[in-house]
Protein backbone atom coordinates (compact mmCIF):
# COMPACT_ATOMS: atom_id res chain seq x y z
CA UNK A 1 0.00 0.00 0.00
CA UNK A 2 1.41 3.32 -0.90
CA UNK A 3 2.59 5.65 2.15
CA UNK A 4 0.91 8.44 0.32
CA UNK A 5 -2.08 6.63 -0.24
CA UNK A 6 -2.27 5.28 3.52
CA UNK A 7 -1.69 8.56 5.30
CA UNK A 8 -4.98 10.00 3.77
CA UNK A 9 -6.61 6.81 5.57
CA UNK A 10 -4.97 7.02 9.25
CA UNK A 11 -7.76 8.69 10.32
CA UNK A 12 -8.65 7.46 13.95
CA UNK A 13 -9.30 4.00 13.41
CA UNK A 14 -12.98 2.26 15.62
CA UNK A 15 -11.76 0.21 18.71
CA UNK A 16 -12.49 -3.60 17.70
CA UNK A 17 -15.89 -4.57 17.34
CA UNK A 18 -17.93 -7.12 16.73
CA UNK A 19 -20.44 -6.66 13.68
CA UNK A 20 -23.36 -9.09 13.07
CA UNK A 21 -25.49 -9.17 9.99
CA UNK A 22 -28.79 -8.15 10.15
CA UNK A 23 -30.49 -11.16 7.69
CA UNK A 24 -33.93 -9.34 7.54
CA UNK A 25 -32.97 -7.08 4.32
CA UNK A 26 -32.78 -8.81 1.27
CA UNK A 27 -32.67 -7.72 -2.35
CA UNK A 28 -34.16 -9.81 -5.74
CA UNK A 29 -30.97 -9.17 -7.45
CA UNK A 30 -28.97 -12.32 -8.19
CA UNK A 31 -25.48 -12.60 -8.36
CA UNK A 32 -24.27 -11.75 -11.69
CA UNK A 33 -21.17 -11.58 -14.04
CA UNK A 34 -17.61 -11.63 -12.95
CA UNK A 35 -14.89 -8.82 -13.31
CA UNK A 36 -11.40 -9.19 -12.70
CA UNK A 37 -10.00 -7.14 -9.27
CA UNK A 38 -7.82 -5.04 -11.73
CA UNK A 39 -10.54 -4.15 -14.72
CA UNK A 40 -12.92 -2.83 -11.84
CA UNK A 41 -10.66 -1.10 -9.91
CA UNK A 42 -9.44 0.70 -13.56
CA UNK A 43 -13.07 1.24 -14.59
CA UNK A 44 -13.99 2.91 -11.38
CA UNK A 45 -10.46 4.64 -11.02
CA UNK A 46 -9.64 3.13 -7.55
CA UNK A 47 -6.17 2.56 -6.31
CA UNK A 48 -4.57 -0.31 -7.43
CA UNK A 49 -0.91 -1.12 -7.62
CA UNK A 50 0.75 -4.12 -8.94
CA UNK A 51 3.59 -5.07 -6.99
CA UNK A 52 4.65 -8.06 -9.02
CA UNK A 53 3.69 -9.56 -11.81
CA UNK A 54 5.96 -12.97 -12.35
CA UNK A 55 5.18 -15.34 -14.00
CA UNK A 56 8.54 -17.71 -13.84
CA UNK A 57 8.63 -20.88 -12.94
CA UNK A 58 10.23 -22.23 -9.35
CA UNK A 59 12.61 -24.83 -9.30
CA UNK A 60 9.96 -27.85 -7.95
CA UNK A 61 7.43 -29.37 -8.82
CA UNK A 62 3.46 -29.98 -7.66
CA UNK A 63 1.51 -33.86 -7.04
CA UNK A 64 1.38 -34.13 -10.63
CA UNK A 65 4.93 -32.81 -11.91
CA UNK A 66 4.73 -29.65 -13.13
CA UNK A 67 7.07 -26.60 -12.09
CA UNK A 68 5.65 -23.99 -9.38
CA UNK A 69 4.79 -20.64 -10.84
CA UNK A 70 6.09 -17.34 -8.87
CA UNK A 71 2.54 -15.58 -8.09
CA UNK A 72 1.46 -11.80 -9.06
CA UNK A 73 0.96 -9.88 -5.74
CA UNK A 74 -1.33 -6.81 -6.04
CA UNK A 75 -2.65 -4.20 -3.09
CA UNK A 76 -6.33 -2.19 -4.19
CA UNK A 77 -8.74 -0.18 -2.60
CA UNK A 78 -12.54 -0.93 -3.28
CA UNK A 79 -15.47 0.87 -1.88
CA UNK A 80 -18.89 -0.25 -0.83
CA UNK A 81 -18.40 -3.90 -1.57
CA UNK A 82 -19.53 -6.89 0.16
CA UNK A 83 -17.05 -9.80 1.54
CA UNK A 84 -18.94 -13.38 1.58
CA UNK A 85 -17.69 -17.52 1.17
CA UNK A 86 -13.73 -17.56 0.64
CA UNK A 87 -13.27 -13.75 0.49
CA UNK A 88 -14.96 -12.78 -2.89
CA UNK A 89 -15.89 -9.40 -3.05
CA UNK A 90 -19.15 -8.33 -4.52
CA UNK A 91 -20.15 -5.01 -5.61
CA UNK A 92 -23.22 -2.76 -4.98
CA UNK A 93 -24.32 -3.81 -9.00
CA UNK A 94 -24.34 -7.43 -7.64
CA UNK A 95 -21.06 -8.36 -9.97
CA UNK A 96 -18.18 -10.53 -8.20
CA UNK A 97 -14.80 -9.24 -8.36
CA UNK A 98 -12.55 -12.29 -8.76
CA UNK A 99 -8.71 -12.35 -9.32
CA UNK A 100 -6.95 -13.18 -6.14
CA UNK A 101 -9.14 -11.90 -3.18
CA UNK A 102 -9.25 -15.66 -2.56
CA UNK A 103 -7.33 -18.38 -3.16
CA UNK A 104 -8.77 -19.62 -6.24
CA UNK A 105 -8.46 -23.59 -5.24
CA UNK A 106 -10.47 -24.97 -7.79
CA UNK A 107 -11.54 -23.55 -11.01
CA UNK A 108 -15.38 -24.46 -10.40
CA UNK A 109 -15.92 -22.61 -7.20
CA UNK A 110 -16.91 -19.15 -8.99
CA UNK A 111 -19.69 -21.41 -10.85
CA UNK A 112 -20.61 -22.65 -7.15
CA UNK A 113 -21.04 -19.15 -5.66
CA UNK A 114 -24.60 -18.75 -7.93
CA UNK A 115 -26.11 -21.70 -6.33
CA UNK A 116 -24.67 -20.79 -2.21
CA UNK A 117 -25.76 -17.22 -2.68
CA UNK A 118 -28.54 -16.89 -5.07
CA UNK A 119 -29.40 -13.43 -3.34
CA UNK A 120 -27.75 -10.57 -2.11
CA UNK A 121 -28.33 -9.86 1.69
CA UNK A 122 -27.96 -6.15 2.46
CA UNK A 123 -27.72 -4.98 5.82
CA UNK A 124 -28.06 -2.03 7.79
CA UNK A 125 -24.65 -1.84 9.27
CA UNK A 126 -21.22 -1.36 7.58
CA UNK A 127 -18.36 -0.77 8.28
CA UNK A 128 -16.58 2.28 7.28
CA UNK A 129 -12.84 1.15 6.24
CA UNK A 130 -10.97 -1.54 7.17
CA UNK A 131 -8.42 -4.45 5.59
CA UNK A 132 -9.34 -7.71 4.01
CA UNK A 133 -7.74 -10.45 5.28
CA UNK A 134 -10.63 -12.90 5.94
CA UNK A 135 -10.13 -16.25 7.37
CA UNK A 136 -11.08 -19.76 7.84
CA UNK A 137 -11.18 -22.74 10.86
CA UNK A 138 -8.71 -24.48 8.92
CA UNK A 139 -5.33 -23.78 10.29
CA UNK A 140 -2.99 -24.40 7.04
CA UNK A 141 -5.37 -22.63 4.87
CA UNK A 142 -5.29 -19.51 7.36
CA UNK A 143 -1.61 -19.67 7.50
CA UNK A 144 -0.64 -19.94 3.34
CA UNK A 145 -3.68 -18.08 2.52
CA UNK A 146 -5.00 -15.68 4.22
CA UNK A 147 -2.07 -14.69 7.15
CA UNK A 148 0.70 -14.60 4.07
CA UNK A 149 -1.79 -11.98 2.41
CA UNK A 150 -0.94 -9.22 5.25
CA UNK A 151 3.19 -9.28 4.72
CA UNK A 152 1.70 -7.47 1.99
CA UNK A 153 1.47 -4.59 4.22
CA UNK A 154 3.72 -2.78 7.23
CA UNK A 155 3.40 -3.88 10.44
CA UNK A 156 1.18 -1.23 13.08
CA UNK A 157 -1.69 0.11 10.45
CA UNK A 158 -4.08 1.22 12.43
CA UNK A 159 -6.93 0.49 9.89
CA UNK A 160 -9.29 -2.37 11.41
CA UNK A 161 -7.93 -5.74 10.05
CA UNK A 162 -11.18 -7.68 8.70
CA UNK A 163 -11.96 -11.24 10.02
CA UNK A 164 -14.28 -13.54 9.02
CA UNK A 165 -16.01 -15.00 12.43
CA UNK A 166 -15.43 -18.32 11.07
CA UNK A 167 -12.20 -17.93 11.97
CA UNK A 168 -11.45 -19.09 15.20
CA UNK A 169 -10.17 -17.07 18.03
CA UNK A 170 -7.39 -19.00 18.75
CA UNK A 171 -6.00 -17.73 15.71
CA UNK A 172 -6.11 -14.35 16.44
CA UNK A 173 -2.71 -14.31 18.01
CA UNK A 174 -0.75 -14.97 14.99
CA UNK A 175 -2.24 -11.99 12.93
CA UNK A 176 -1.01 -9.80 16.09
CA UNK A 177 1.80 -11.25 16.28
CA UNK A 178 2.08 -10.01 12.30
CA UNK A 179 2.12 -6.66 13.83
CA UNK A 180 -2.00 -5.95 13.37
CA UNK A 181 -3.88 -5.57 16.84
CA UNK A 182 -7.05 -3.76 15.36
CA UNK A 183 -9.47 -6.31 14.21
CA UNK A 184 -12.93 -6.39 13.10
CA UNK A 185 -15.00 -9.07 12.91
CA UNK A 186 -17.81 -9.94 10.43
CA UNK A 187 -19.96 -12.60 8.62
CA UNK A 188 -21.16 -13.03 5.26
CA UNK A 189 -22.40 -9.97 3.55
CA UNK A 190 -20.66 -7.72 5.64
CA UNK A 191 -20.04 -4.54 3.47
CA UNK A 192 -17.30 -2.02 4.03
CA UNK A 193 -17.37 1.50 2.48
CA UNK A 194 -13.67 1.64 1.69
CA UNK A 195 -11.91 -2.37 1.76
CA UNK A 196 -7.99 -2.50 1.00
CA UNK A 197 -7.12 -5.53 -0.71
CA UNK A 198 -4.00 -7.36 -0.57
CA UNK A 199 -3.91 -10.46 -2.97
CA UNK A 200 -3.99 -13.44 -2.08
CA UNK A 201 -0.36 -14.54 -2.81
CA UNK A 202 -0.20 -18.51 -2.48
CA UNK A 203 -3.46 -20.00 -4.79
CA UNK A 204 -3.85 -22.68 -7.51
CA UNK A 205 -4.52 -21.06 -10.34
CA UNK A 206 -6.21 -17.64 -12.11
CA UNK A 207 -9.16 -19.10 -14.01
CA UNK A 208 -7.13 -20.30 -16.94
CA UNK A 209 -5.12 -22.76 -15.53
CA UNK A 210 -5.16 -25.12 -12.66
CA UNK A 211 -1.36 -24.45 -11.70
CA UNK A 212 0.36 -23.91 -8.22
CA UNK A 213 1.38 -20.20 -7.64
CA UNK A 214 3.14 -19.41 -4.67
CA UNK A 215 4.71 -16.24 -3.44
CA UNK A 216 8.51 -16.93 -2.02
CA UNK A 217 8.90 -13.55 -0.47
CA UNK A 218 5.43 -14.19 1.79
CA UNK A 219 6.84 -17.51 3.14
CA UNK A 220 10.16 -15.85 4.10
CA UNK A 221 8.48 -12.78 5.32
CA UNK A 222 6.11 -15.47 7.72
CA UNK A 223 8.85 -16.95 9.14
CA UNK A 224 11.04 -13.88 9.79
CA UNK A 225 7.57 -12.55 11.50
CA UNK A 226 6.96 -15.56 13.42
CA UNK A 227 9.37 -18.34 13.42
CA UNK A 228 11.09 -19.37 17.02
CA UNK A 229 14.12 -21.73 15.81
CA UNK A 230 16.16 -23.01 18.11
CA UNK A 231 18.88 -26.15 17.77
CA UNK A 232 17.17 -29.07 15.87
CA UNK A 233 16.67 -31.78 18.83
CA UNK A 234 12.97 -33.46 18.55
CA UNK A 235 11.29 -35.90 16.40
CA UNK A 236 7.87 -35.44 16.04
CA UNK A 237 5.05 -37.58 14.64
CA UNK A 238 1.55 -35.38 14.30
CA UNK A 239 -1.43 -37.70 14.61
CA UNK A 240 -5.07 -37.21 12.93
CA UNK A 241 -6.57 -39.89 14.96
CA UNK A 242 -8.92 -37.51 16.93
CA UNK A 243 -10.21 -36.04 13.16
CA UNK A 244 -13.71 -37.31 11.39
CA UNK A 245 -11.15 -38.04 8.29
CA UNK A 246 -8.29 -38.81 5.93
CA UNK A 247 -6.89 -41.21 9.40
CA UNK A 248 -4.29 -43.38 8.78
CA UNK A 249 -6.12 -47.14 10.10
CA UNK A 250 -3.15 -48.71 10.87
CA UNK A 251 -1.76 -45.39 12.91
CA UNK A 252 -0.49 -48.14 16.09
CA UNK A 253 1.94 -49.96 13.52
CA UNK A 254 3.29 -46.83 12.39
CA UNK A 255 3.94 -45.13 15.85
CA UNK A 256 5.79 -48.92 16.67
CA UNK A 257 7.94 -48.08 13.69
CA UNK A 258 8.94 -44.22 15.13
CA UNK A 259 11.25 -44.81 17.95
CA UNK A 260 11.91 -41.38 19.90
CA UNK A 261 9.06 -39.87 18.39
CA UNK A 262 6.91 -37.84 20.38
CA UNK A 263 3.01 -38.11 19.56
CA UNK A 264 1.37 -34.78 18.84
CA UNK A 265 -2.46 -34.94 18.47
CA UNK A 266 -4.94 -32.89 17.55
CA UNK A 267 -6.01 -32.03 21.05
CA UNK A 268 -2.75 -31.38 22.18
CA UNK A 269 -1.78 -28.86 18.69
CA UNK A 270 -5.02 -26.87 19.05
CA UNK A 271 -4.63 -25.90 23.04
CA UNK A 272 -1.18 -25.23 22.61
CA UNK A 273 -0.28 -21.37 22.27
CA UNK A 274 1.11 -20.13 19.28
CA UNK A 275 4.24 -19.46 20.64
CA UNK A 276 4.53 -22.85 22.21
CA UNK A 277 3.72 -24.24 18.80
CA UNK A 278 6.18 -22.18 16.98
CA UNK A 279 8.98 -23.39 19.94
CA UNK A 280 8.28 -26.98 19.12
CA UNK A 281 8.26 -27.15 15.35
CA UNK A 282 11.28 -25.03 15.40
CA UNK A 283 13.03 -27.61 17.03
CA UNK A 284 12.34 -30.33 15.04
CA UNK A 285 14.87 -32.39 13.87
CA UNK A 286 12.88 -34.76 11.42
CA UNK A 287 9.17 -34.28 11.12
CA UNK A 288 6.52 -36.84 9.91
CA UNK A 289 3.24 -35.06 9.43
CA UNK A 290 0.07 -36.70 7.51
CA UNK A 291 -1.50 -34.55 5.32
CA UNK A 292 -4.09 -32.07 6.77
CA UNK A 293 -4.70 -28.51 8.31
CA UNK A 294 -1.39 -28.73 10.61
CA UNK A 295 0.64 -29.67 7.76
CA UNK A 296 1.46 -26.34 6.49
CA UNK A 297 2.83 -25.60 9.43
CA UNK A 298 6.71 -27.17 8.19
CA UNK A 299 7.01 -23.52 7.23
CA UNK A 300 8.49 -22.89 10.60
CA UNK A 301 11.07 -26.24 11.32
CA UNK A 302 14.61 -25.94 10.51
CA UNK A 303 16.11 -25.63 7.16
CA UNK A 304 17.96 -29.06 7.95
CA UNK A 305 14.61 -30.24 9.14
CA UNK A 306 13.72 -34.09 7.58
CA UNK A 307 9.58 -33.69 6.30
CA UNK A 308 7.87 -37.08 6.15
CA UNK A 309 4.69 -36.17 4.03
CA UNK A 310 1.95 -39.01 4.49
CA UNK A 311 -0.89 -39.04 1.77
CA UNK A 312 -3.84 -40.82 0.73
CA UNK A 313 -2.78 -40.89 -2.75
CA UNK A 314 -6.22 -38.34 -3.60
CA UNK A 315 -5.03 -35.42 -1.82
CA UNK A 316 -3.18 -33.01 -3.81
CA UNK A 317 -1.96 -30.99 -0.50
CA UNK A 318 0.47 -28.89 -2.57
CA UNK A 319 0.34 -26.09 -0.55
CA UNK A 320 1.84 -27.07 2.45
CA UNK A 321 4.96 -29.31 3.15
CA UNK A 322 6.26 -29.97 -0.02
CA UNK A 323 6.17 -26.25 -1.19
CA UNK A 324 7.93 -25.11 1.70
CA UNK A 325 10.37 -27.76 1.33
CA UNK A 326 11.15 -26.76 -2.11
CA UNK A 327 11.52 -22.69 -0.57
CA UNK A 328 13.78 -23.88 2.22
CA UNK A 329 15.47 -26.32 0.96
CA UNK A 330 14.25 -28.84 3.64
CA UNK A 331 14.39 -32.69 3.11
CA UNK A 332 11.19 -33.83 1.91
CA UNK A 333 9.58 -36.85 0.77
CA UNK A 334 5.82 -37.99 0.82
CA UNK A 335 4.89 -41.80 1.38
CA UNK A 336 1.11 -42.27 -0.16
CA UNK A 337 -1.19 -45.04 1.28
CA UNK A 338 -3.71 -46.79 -0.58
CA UNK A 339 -7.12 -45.40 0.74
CA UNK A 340 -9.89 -47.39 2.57
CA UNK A 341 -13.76 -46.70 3.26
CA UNK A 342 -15.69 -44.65 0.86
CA UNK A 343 -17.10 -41.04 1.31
CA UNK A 344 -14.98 -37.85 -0.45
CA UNK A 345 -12.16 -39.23 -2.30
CA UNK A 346 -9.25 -36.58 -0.95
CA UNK A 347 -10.87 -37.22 2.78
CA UNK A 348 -10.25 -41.31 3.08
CA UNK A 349 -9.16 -43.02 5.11
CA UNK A 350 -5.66 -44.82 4.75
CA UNK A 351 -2.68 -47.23 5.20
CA UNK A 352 0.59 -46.90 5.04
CA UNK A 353 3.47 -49.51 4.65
CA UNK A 354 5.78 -49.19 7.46
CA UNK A 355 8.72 -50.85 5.57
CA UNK A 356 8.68 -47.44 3.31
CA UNK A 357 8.39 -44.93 6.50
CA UNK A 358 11.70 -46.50 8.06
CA UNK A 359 13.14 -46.58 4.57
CA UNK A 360 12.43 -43.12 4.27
CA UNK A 361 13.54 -42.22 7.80
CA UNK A 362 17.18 -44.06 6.98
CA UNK A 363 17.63 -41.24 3.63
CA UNK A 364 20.22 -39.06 4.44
């Protein structure tokens, strides 16, 4: 965000609130057309400014072999839109602004939006100005997606941050620890008269393809933020045996086959502070992590760190360990089980040969 442009906005900024939607308004107007973040922002002659546009590849490679792509990185201002589902923005016309104000994670989920949200809600309230950042209960998609928006911006604006209230509380520690105390939190349909955007920097993706962009400089500006690493002295084995899904059946065999290892489950990872959480992955000496919401968190172990990946064999999961790996030059390798049960595909159940996890844990 330009200095000149966020001076004129450092007006004194509302002490947090809470805002909740008032469901009683509602308009006939459907949800129409789509227009890129840019093209609006030109056609209404709002702020926008491209930071970087790059479109090289990175030197490794996503589930299915092809290169990472750097990612553009943009900053806008919008006024009187509406925030709803992932972070799209919708105007007072009724048009969705798409390009990056979420993270784009599969091609069809513009097409979905007109069935979820066949009406606009208006309410009564609003919010005068304040910066998108959004949210989500899912801890890895909070960290890659929506937390690695804000290094984006400077630390200490004193605009309201905006938060979806899906986004649980617990998490609020780790945008303040970004340097932004002054959040705001709202539902679907909440509308804001003046909304600073900062892309979305780590998304699959921009409509025409179905590629893996991530931004380098947001991971490195997370962990100089936020990462606690200390000498690399623990082995740690994450568990998902407490989740509804994508469990790995045969989870006692495996653990047999970890000597040293200490168990980390769900329970344990979500009441633990962030800075406790931080202290322990930044000690980790090798890591083996099944695929999930915690996953992403590798960001913050060692450089040296060993990454044991396990997989289902239907879960892409390329934003998380392996990306990270291939930014910090970490040792990485994924085992994939074959899946078991039925229900989603990516959220199965699993197995996993404990011949190839020691075989993996004896690489150099």
């Amino acid at each position: 965000m330009a200095d000149e442009d966020l001076a004129a906005s450092r007006a004194s900024a509302p002490a947090p609130i809470k805002y909740i939607p008032d469901f009683a308004l509602r308009s006939e107007d459907a949800l129409g057309g789509a227009l890129e973040a840019d093209q609006y922002c030109s056609e209404k002659g709002w702020f926008f400014d491209e930071i970087t546009h790059l479109d090289g590849e990175l030197p490794f490679k996503d589930h299915v072999g092809r290169q990472f792509r750097h990612s553009r990185e943009w900053i806008a201002c919008m006024k009187d839109v509406r925030v709803i589902s992932e972070g799209f923005l919708v105007t007072g016309e009724g048009v969705i602004t798409r390009g990056l104000t979420h993270c784009n994670i599969s091609v069809t989920i513009h097409g979905r939006l007109f069935e979820a949200y066949p009406e606009i809600i208006h309410s009564s309230a609003e919010i005068p100005e304040a910066i998108l950042c959004w949210g989500t209960d899912n801890f890895g998609h909070w960290l890659w997606e929506f937390l690695a928006r804000m290094t984006l911006l400077k630390k200490g604006l004193s605009i309201p941050v905006l938060l979806n209230e899906k986004t649980p509380p617990r998490f609020y520690e780790w945008i303040v620890a970004m340097g932004f105390e002054n959040l705001v939190i709202a539902g679907d349909w909440v509308k804001v008269k003046k909304l600073w955007v900062p892309s979305v920097v780590n998304y699959r993706g921009h409509y025409e393809n179905n590629e893996c962009y991530v931004s380098v400089k947001s991971i490195l500006a997370l962990r100089s933020r936020l990462a606690r690493i200390g000498r690399p002295r623990r082995k740690l084995y994450f568990s998902r045996a407490q989740d509804a899904w994508r469990r790995i059946v045969n989870e006692p065999e495996v653990i047999e086959n970890l000597p040293g290892f200490e168990v980390i489950d769900t329970e344990r990872i979500a009441g633990m502070s962030m800075e406790d959480q931080l202290e322990l992955v930044g000690e980790a000496h090798t890591i083996v992590m099944p695929c999930g919401g915690a996953s992403p968190i590798t960001m913050f172990a060692p450089e040296n760190c060993k990454i044991i990946e396990l997989n289902n064999n239907l879960l892409h999961a390329d934003f998380g360990s392996a990306a990270w790996a291939g930014i910090l030059g970490q040792k990485f390798c994924r085992i994939d089980g074959p899946p078991v049960g039925e229900g989603m595909k990516r959220d199965r159940d699993y197995t996993i040969d404990p011949k190839k996890l020691e075989e993996a844990l004896c690489q150099p």
